[in-house]
Protein backbone atom coordinates (compact mmCIF):
# COMPACT_ATOMS: atom_id res chain seq x y z
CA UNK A 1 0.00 0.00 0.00
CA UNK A 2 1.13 3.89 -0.63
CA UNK A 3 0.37 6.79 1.30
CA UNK A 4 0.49 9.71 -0.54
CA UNK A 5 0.68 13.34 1.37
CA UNK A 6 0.89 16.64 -0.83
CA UNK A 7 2.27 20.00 0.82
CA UNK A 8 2.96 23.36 -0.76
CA UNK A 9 -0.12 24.98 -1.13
CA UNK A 10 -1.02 27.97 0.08
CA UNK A 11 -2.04 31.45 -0.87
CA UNK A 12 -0.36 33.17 -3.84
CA UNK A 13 -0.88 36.30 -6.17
CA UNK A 14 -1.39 36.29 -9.86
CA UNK A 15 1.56 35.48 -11.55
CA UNK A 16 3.26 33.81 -8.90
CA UNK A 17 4.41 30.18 -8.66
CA UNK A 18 3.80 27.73 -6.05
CA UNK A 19 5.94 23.95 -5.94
CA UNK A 20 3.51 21.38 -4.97
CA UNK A 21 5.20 17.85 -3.57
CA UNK A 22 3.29 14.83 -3.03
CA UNK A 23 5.53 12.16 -1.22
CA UNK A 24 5.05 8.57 -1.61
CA UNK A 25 5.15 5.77 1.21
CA UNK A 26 4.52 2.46 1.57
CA UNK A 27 7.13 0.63 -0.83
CA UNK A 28 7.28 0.66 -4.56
CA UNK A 29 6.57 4.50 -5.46
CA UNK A 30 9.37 4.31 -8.27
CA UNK A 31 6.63 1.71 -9.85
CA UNK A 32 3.70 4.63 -10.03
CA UNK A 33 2.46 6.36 -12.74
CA UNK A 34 1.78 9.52 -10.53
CA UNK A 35 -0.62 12.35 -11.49
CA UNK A 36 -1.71 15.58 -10.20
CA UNK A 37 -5.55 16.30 -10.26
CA UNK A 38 -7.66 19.46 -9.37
CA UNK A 39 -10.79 20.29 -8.34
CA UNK A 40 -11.90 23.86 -7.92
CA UNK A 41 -14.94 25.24 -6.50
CA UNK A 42 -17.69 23.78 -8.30
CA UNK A 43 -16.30 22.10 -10.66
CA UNK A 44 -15.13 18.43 -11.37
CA UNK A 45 -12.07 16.71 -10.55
CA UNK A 46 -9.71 17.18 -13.76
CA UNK A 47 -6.06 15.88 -14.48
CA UNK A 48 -3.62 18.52 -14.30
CA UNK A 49 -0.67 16.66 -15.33
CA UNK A 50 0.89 13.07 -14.81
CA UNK A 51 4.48 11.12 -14.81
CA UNK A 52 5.27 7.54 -15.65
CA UNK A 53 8.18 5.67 -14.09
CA UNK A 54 9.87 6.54 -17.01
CA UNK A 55 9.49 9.74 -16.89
CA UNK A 56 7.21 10.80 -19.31
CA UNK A 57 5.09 13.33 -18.86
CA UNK A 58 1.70 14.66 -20.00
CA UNK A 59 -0.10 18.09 -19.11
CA UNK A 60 -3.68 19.50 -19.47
CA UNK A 61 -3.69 22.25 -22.65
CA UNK A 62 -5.00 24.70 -19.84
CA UNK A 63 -1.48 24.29 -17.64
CA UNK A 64 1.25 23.35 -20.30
CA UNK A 65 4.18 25.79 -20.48
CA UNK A 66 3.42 26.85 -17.13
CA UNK A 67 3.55 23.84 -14.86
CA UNK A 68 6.07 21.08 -14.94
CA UNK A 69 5.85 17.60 -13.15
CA UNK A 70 8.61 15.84 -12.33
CA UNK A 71 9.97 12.88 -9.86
CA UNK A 72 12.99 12.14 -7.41
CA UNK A 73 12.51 8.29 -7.34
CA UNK A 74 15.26 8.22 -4.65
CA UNK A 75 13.28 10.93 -2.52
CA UNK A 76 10.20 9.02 -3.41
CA UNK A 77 8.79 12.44 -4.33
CA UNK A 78 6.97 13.75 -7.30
CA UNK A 79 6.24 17.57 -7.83
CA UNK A 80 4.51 19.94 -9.42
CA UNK A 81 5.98 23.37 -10.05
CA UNK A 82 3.18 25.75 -11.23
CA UNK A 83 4.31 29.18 -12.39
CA UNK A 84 2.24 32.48 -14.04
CA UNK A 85 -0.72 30.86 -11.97
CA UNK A 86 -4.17 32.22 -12.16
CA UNK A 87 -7.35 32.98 -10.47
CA UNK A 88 -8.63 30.14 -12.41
CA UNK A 89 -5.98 27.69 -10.83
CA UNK A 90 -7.24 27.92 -7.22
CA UNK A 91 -8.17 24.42 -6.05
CA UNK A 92 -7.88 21.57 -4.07
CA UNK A 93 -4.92 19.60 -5.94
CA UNK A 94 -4.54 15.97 -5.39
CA UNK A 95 -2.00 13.30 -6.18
CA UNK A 96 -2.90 10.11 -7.31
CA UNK A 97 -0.61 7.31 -7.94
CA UNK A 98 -1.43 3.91 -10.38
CA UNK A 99 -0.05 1.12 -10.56
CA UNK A 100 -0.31 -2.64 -11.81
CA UNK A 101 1.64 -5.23 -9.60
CA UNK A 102 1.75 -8.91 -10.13
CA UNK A 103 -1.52 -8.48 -12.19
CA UNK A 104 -3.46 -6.35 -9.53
CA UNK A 105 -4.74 -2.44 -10.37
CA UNK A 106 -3.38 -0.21 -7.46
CA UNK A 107 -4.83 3.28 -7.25
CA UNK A 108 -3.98 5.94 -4.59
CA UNK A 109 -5.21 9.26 -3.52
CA UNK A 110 -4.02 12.02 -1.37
CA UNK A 111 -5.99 14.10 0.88
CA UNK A 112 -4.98 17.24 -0.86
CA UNK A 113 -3.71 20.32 -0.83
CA UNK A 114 -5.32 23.53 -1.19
CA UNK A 115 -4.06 26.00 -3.94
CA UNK A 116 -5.56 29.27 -3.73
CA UNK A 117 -4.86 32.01 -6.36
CA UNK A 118 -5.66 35.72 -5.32
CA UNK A 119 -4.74 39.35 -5.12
């Protein structure tokens, strides 16, 4: 089993940048395809961006060039660093890690952290 817990939110202007981490627990992290959802006020939860084990990565249209995900296998980290951030960005983001082990679907969630964007 992984435990997942995301820090770095907070409160940040326009234009600023925030690094979200979500650390990994629990034995085989390096395995995870790890991916950072959102979920603002009203809305549904929507992928933000996500990692494989290999490193490759994939973004929503509405975040690319401004956020980057990334991994330390070793720290058994993966973050998100979110630049130019918007009103529109404030929400609760989420990391979720998937896997497949010896046949079995493994799918983890975070509690959250909350990103709010304001001036």
């Amino acid at each position: 089993q992984v435990q997942l817990v995301e820090s770095g939110g907070g409160l940040v202007q326009p234009g600023g940048s925030l690094r979200l981490s979500c650390a990994g627990s629990g034995g085989m992290f390096s395995i995870y395809t790890v991916a950072w959802y959102r979920q603002g006020p009203g809305n549904q939860r929507e992928l933000v961006a996500d990692i494989t084990r290999g490193g490759s990565t994939n973004y929503a249209d509405s975040v690319k060039a401004r956020f980057t995900i990334s991994r330390e296998n070793a720290k058994n980290t993966v973050y998100l660093q979110m630049n130019s951030l918007k009103p529109e960005d404030t929400a609760v983001y989420y990391c979720n890690a998937k896997a497949k082990i010896f046949g079995r679907n493994y799918n983890y969630w975070g509690q959250g952290t909350q990103v709010t964007v304001s001036s």
